[in-house]
Protein backbone atom coordinates (compact mmCIF):
# COMPACT_ATOMS: atom_id res chain seq x y z
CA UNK A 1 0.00 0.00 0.00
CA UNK A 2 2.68 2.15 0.90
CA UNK A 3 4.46 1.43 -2.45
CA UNK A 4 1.41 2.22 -4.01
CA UNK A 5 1.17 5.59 -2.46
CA UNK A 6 4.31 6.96 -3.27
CA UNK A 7 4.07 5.38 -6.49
CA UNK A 8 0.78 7.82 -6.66
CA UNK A 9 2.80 10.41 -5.41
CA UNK A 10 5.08 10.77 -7.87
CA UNK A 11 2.98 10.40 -11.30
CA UNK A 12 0.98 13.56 -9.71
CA UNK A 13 4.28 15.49 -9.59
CA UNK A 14 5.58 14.03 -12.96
CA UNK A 15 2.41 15.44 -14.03
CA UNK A 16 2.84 18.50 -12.31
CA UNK A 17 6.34 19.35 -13.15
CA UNK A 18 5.56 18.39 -16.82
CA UNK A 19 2.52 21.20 -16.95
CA UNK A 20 4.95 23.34 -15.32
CA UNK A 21 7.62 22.86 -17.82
CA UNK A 22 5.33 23.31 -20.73
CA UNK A 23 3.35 26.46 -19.38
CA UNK A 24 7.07 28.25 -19.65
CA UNK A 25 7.70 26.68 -23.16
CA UNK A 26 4.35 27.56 -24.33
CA UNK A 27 4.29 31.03 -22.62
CA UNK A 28 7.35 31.70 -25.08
CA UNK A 29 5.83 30.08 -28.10
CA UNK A 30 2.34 31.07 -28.54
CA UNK A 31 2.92 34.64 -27.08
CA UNK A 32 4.83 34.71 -29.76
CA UNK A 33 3.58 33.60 -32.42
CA UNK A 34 0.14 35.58 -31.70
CA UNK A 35 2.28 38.62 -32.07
CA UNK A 36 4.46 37.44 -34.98
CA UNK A 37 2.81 38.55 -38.10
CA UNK A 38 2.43 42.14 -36.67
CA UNK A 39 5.99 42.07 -35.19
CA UNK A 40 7.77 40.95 -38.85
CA UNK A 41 5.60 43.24 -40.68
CA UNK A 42 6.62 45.87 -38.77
CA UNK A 43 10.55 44.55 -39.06
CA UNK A 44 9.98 43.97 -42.90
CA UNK A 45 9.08 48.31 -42.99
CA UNK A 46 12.30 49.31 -40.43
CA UNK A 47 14.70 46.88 -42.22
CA UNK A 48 14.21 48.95 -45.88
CA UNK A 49 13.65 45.81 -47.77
CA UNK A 50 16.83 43.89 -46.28
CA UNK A 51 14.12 41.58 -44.68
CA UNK A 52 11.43 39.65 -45.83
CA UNK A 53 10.12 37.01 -43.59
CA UNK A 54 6.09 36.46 -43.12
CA UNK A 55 4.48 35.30 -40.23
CA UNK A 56 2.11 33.32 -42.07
CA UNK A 57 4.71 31.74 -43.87
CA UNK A 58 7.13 30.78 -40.78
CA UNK A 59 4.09 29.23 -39.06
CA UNK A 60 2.87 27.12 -42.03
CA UNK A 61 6.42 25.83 -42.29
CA UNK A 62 6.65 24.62 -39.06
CA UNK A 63 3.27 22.67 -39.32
CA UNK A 64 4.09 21.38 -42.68
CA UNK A 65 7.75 20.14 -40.85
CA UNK A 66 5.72 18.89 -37.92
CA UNK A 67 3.26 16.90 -39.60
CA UNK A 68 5.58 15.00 -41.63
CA UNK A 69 8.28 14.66 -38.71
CA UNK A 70 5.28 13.03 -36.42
CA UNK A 71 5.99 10.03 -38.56
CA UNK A 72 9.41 9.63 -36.86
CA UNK A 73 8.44 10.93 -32.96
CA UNK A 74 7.35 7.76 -32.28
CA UNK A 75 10.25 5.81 -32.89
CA UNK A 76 12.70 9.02 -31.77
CA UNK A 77 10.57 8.48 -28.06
CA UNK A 78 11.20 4.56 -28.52
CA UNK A 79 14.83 4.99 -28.65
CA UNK A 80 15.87 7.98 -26.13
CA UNK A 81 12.67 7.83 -24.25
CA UNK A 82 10.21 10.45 -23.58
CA UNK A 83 11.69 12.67 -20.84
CA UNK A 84 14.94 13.12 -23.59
CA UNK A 85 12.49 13.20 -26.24
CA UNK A 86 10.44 15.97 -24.73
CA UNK A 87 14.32 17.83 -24.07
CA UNK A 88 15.37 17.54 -27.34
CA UNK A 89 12.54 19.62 -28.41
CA UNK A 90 12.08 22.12 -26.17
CA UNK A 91 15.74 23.15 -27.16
CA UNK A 92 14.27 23.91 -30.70
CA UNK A 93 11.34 26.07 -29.63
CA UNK A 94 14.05 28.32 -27.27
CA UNK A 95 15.64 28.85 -30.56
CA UNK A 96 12.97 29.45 -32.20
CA UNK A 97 12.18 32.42 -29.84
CA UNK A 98 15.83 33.26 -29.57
CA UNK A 99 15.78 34.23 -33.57
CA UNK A 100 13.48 36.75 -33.89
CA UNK A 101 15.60 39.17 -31.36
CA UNK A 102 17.39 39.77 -34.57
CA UNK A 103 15.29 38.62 -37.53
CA UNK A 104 16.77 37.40 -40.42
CA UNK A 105 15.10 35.61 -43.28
CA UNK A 106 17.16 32.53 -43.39
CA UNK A 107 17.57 32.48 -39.83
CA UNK A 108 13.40 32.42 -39.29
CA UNK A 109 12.70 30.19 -41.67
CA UNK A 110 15.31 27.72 -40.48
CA UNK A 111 14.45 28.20 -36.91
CA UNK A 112 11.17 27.21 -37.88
CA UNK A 113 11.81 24.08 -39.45
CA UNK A 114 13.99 23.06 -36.25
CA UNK A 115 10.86 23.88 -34.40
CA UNK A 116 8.64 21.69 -36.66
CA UNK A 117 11.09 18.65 -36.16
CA UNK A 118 11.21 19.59 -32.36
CA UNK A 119 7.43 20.07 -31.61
CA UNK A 120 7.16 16.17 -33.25
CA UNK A 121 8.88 14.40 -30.84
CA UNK A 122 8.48 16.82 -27.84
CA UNK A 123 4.51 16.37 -28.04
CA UNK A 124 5.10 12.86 -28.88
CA UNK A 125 7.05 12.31 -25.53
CA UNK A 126 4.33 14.53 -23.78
CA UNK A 127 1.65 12.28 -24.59
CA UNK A 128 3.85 9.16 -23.84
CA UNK A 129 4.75 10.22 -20.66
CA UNK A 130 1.15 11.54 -19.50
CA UNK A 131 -0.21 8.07 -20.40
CA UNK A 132 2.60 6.24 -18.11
CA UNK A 133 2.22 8.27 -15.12
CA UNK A 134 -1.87 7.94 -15.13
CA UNK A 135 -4.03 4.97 -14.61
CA UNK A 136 -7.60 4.59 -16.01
CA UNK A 137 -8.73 6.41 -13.03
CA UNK A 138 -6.72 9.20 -13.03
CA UNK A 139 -6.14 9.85 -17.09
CA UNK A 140 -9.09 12.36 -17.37
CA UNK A 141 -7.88 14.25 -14.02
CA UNK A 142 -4.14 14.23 -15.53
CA UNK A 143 -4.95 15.53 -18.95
CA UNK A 144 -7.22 18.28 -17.32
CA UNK A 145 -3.93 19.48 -14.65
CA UNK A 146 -1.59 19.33 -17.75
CA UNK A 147 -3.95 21.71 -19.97
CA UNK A 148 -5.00 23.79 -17.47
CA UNK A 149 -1.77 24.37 -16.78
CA UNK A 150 -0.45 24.63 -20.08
CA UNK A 151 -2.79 26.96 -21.21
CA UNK A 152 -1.74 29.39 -18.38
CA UNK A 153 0.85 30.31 -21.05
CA UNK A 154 -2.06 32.28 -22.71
CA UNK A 155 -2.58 34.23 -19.71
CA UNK A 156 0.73 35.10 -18.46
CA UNK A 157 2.91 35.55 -21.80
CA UNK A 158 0.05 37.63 -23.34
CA UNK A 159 0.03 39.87 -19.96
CA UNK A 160 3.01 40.45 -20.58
CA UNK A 161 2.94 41.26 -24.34
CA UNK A 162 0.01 43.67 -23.43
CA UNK A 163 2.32 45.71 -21.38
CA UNK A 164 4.95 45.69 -23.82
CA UNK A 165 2.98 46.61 -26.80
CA UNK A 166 0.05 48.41 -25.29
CA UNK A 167 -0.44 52.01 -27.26
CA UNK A 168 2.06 51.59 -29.63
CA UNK A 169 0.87 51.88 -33.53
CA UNK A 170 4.15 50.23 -35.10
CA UNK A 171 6.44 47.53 -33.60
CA UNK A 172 9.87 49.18 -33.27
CA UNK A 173 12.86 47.01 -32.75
CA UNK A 174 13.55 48.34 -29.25
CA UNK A 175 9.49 46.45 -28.45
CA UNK A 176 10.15 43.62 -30.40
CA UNK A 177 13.68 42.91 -28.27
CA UNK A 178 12.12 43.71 -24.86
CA UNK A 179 8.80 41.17 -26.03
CA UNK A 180 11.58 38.43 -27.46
CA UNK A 181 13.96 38.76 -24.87
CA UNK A 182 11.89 38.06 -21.59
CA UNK A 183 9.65 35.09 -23.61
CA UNK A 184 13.48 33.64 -24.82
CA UNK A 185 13.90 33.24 -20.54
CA UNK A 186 10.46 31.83 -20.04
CA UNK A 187 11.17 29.07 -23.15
CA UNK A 188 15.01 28.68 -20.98
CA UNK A 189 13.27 28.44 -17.78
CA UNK A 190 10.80 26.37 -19.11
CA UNK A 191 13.62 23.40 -20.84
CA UNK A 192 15.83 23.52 -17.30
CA UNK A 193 12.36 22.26 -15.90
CA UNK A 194 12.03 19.03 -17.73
CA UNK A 195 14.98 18.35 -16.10
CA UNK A 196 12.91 17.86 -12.53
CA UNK A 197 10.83 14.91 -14.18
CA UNK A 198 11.49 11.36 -12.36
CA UNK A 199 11.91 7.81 -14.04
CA UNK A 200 8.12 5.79 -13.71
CA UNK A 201 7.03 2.69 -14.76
CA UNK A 202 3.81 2.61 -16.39
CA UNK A 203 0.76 2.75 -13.10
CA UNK A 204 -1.40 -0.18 -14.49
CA UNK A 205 -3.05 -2.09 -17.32
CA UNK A 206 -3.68 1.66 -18.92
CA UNK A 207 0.09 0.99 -20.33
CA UNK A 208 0.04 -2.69 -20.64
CA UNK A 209 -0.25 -5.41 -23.19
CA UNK A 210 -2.01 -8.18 -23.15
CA UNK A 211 0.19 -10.72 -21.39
CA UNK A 212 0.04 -8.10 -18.48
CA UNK A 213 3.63 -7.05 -19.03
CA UNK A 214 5.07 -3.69 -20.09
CA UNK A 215 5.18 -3.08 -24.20
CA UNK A 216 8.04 -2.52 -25.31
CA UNK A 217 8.25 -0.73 -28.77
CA UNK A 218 11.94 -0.56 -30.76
CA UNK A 219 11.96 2.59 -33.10
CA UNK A 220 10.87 0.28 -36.01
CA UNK A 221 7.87 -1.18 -34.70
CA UNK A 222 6.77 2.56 -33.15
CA UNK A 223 6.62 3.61 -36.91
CA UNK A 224 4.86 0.65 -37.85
CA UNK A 225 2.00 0.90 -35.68
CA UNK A 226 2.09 4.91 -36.53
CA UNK A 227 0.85 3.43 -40.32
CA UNK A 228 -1.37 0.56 -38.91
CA UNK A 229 -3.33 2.90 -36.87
CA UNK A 230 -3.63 5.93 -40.01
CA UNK A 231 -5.64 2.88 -41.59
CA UNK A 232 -7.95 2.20 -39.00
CA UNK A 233 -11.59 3.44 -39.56
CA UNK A 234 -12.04 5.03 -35.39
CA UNK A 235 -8.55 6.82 -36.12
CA UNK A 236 -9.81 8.09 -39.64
CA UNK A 237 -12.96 9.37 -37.91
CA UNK A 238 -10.92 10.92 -35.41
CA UNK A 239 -8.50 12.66 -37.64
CA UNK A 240 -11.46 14.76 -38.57
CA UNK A 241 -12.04 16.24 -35.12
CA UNK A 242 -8.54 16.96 -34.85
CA UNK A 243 -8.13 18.48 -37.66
CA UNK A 244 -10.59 20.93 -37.05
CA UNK A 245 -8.74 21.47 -33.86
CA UNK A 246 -5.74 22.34 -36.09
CA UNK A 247 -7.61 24.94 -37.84
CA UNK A 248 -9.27 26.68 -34.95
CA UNK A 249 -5.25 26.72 -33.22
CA UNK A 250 -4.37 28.35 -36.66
CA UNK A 251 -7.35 31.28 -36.25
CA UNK A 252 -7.28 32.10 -32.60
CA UNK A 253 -2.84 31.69 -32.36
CA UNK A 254 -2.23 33.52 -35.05
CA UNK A 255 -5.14 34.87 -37.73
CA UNK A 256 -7.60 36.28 -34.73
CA UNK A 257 -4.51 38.32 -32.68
CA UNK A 258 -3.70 39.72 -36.57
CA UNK A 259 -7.44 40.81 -37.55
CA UNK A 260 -7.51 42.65 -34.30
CA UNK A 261 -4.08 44.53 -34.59
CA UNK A 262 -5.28 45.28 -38.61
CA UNK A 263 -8.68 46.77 -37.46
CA UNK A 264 -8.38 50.38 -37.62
CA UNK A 265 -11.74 51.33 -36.19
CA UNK A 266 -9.67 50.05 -32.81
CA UNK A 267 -7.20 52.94 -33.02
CA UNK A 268 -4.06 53.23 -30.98
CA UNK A 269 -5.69 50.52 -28.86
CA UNK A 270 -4.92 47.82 -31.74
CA UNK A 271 -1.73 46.61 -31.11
CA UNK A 272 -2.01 45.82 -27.49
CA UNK A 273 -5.34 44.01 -28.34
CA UNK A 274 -2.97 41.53 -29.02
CA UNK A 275 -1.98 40.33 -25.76
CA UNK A 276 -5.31 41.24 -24.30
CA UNK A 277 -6.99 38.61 -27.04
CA UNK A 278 -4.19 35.85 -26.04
CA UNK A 279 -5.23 36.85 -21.72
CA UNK A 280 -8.87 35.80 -22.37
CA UNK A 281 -8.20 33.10 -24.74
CA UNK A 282 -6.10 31.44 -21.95
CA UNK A 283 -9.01 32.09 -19.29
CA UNK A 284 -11.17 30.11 -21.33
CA UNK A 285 -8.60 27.38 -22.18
CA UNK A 286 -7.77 27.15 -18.39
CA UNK A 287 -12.04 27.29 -17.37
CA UNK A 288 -12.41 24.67 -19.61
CA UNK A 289 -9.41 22.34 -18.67
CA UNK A 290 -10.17 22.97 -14.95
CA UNK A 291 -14.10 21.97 -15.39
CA UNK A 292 -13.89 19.34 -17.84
CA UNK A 293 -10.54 17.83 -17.29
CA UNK A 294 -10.18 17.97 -12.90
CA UNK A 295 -13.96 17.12 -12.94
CA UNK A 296 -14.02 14.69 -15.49
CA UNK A 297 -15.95 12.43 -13.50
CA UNK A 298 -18.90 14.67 -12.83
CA UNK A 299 -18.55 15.98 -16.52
CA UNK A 300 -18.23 13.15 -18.30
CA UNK A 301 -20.98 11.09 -16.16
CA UNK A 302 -23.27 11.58 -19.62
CA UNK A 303 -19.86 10.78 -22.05
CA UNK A 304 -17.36 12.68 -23.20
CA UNK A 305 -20.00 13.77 -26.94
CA UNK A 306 -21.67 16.09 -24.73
CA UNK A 307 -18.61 18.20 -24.09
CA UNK A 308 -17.69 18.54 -27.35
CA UNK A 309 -21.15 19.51 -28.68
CA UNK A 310 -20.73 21.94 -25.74
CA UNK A 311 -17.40 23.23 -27.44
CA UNK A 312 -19.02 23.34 -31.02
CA UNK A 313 -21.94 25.25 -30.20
CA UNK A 314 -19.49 27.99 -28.69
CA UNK A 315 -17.25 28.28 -31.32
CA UNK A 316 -20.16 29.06 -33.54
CA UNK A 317 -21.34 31.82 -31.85
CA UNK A 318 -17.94 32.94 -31.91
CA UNK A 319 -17.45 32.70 -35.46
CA UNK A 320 -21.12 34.39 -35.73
CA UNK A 321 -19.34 37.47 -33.99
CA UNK A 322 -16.69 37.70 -35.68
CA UNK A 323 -17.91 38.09 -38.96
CA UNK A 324 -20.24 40.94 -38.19
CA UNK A 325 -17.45 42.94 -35.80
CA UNK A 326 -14.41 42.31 -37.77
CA UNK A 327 -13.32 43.89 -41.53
CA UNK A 328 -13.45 40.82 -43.80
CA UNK A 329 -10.01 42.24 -44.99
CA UNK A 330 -8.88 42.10 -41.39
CA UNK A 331 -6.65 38.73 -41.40
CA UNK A 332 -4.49 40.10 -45.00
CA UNK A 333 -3.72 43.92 -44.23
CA UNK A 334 -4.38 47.02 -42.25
CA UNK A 335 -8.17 48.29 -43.31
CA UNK A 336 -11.42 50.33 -41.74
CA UNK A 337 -13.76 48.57 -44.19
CA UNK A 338 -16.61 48.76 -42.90
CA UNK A 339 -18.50 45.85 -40.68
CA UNK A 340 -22.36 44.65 -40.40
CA UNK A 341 -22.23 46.46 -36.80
CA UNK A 342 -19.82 49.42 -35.24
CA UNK A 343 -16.46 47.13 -34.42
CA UNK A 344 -16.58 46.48 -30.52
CA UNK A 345 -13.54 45.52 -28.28
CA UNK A 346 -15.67 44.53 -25.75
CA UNK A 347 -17.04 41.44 -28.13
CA UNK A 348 -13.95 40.89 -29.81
CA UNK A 349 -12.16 39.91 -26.61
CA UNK A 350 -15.47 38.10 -25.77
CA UNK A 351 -15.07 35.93 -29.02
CA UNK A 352 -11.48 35.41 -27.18
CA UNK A 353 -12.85 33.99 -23.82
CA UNK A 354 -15.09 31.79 -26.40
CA UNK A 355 -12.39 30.41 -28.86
CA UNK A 356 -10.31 29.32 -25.69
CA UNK A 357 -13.46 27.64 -23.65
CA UNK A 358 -14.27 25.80 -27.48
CA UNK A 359 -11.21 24.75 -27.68
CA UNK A 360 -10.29 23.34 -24.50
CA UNK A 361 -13.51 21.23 -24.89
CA UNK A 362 -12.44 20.04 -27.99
CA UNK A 363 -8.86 19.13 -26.88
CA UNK A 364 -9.32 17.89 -23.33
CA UNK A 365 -11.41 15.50 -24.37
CA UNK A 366 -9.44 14.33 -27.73
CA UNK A 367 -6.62 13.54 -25.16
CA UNK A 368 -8.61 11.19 -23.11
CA UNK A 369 -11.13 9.70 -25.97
CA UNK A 370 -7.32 9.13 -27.65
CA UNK A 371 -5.62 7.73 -24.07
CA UNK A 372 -8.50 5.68 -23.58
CA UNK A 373 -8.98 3.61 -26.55
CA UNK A 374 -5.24 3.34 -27.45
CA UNK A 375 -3.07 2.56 -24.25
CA UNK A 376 -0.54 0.20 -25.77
CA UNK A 377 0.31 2.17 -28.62
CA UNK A 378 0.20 5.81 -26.59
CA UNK A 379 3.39 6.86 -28.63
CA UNK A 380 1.70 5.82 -32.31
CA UNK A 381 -2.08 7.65 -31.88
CA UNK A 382 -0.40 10.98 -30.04
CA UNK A 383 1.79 11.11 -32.75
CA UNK A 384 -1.25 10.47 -35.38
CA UNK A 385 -2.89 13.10 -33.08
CA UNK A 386 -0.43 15.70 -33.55
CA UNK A 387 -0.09 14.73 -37.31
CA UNK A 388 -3.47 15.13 -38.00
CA UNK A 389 -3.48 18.64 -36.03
CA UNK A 390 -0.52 20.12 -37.42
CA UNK A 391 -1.36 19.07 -40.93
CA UNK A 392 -4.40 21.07 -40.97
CA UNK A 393 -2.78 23.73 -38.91
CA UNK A 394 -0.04 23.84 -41.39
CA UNK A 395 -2.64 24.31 -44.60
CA UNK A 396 -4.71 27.26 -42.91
CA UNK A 397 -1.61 29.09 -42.27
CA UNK A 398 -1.01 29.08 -45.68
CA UNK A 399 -4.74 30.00 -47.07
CA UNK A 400 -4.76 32.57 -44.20
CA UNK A 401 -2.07 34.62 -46.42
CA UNK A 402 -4.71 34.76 -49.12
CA UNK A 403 -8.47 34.34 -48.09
CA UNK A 404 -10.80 37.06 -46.81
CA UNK A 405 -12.24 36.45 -43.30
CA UNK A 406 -15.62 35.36 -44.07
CA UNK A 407 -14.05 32.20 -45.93
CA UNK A 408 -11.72 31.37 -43.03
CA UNK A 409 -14.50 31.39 -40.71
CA UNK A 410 -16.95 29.59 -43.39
CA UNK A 411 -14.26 26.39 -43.72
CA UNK A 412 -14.12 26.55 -39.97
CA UNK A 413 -17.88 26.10 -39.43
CA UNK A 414 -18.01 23.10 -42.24
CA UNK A 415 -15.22 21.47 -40.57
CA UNK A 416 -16.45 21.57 -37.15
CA UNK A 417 -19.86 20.24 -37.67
CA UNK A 418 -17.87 17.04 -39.53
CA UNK A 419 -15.29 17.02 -36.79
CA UNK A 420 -18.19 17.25 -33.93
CA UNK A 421 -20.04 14.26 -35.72
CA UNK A 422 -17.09 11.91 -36.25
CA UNK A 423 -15.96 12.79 -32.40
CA UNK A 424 -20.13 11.93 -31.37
CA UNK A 425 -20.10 8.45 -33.31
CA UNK A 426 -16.26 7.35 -32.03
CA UNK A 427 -17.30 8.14 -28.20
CA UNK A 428 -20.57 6.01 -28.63
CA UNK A 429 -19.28 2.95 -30.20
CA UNK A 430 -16.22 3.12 -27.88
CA UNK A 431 -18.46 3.36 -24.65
CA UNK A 432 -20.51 0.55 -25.95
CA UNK A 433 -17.65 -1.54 -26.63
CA UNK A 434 -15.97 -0.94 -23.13
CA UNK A 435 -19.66 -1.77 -21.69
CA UNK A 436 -19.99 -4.93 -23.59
CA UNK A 437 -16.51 -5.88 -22.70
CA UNK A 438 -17.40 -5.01 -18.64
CA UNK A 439 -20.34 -7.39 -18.78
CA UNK A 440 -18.76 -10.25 -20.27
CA UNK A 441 -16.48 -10.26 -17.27
């Protein structure tokens, strides 16, 4: 018993130290990246042509570079293990940040292919080592701590970036070095952390094979059940749902904090909308881990369908909101086009607090819907996961240089109602199989 305590013990502080770790990581990268359109336009004007690195275009390469590298995570985590794994990356997303204190075009897009190869086999590691330090029991409450606490990134990177940028109608360098500069020791602060995480064999049958005994993948047979389980009809299904969550991270990490900063009926206030944006999304990513991930088993006592229709049904009144208070020219270039009602802050940073509550419903219970129906092959379906995310993440960037807003948020509505049916029809056949399973024991 006492064995079984500590053993308890220390997968909650694996768990804990490991949201930790990430909330610093995270605080670096999606601060930035909310702000990096704005901050490379404004370094493409001060740099008299010398520079000419997009936003848009860094992003969708490192979603193109993670999608593909997901392919190889799992057998990278096979062979150096996830706590390395999950190292090895975070290194690439510190230099990442480190690059754009002095932003050069090769430099940018180079840092963000290493990040696209890092973000593979740290997430890949992430979900490997969140499945071995939970049981069945305790997988819903683990995902929830890790997400709420990642998504405190939101709200403390974008506080800062608020303060940084707040009434300033260009990004000067001196701005851009102070914003860089402190996330660059958040992303340093946040590797030296993974450094805390213990050793832990897996808690029970959650991470076990058949025979009962610990499964052992080599870093062949990781990439072969990566292809075995793209062909499979609930991981097809599934792929659809996370996709969409790929396109909504696209819109509210980097199109949403752009269409705000472009709106000129906002005024000097534009800029730091920014950061204000990225504080709300992250109180409704953290509301929504904290209620549907740490009380999972109140939430979920109808399924985990509900949640997600829950999330759906938010993000479309969202996307409702923003089409009528936002220039459809908003996500491309600065413009005071006019809007089907007089442009509001107030409900812009509403559809904020919205796009973060959606999406933590979406992705809280991906996580355990994915943990629960594939505990031997953990590594395999979180890479799929991520490959299916970033793909679509990686494509949105890239229409996001060219399409008007009301097309963004019209592929965003199709894709969610698919996602939000494939997600419904997965969960029920999955709880009917565990139930049949139950009562033939």
């Amino acid at each position: 018993m006492a064995d079984d305590q500590g053993c308890c013990d220390r997968n909650l502080y694996n768990i804990i130290v490991l949201g930790f770790a990430f909330m610093l990581i995270f605080t670096a990268f999606q601060t930035g990246s909310m702000a990096e359109k704005s901050v490379l336009d404004s370094a493409q004007h001060d740099s008299n042509g010398t520079f000419k690195g997009d936003g848009y275009i860094s992003l969708s390469i490192i979603y193109i570079v993670f999608s593909v590298s997901n392919f190889g995570a799992p057998s990278c985590v096979a062979l150096i293990g996830p706590k390395f794994s999950m190292l090895v990356g975070s290194v690439m997303y510190f230099l990442f940040i480190l690059s754009f204190l002095k932003p050069m075009t090769w430099a940018l897009y180079l840092a963000s292919v290493l990040v696209g190869l890092g973000a593979a086999i740290l997430w890949t590691g992430q979900g490997n080592f969140l499945t071995i330090n939970s049981s069945t029991e305790t997988l819903t409450r683990n995902s929830g701590i890790f997400w709420a606490m990642l998504q405190c990134s939101l709200l403390f990177g974008n506080m800062y970036s608020y303060f940084v940028l707040k009434g300033t109608t260009d990004i000067t360098s001196d701005d851009r070095t102070k914003l860089y500069a402190g996330l660059s020791g958040a992303a340093l602060l946040g590797v030296l952390s993974l450094l805390f995480l213990r050793p832990q064999r897996p808690v029970d049958s959650v991470n076990l094979n058949s025979s009962g005994s610990q499964q052992v993948d080599t870093p062949l047979t990781a990439l072969k059940r990566s292809f075995y389980l793209l062909k499979t009809r609930e991981m097809l299904m599934l792929s659809v749902a996370i996709a969409y969550t790929g396109l909504e991270l696209t819109f509210f990490s980097g199109v949403y904090g752009t269409c705000l900063s472009n709106t000129k009926q906002f005024g000097s206030d534009a800029k730091g909308l920014i950061g204000i944006s990225g504080m709300f999304i992250g109180v409704g990513e953290i509301l929504g881990g904290a209620v549907f991930g740490l009380f999972g088993k109140r939430t979920n006592k109808y399924g985990r369908d509900p949640i997600v229709v829950f999330g759906y049904l938010v993000h479309m009144i969202a996307f409702f909101l923003i089409f009528i208070n936002l220039p459809e020219e908003s996500p491309i270039n600065s413009t005071g086009s006019d809007t089907y009602m007089t442009s509001s802050t107030y409900v812009a940073i509403l559809c904020s607090f919205l796009l973060g509550l959606g999406d933590s419903s979406f992705n809280t219970q991906l996580y355990s819907l994915v943990g629960f129906m594939y505990p031997e092959d953990s590594p395999a379906a979180f890479a799929l996961f991520k490959f299916a995310q970033s793909i679509s993440a990686a494509v949105a960037f890239y229409y996001s240089t060219y399409l008007l807003l009301k097309w963004q948020l019209l592929i965003l509505v199709v894709l969610g109602s698919l996602g939000t049916l494939c997600f419904s029809s997965i969960e029920w056949s999955s709880t009917k199989a565990s139930r049949e399973g139950f009562k033939s024991i």
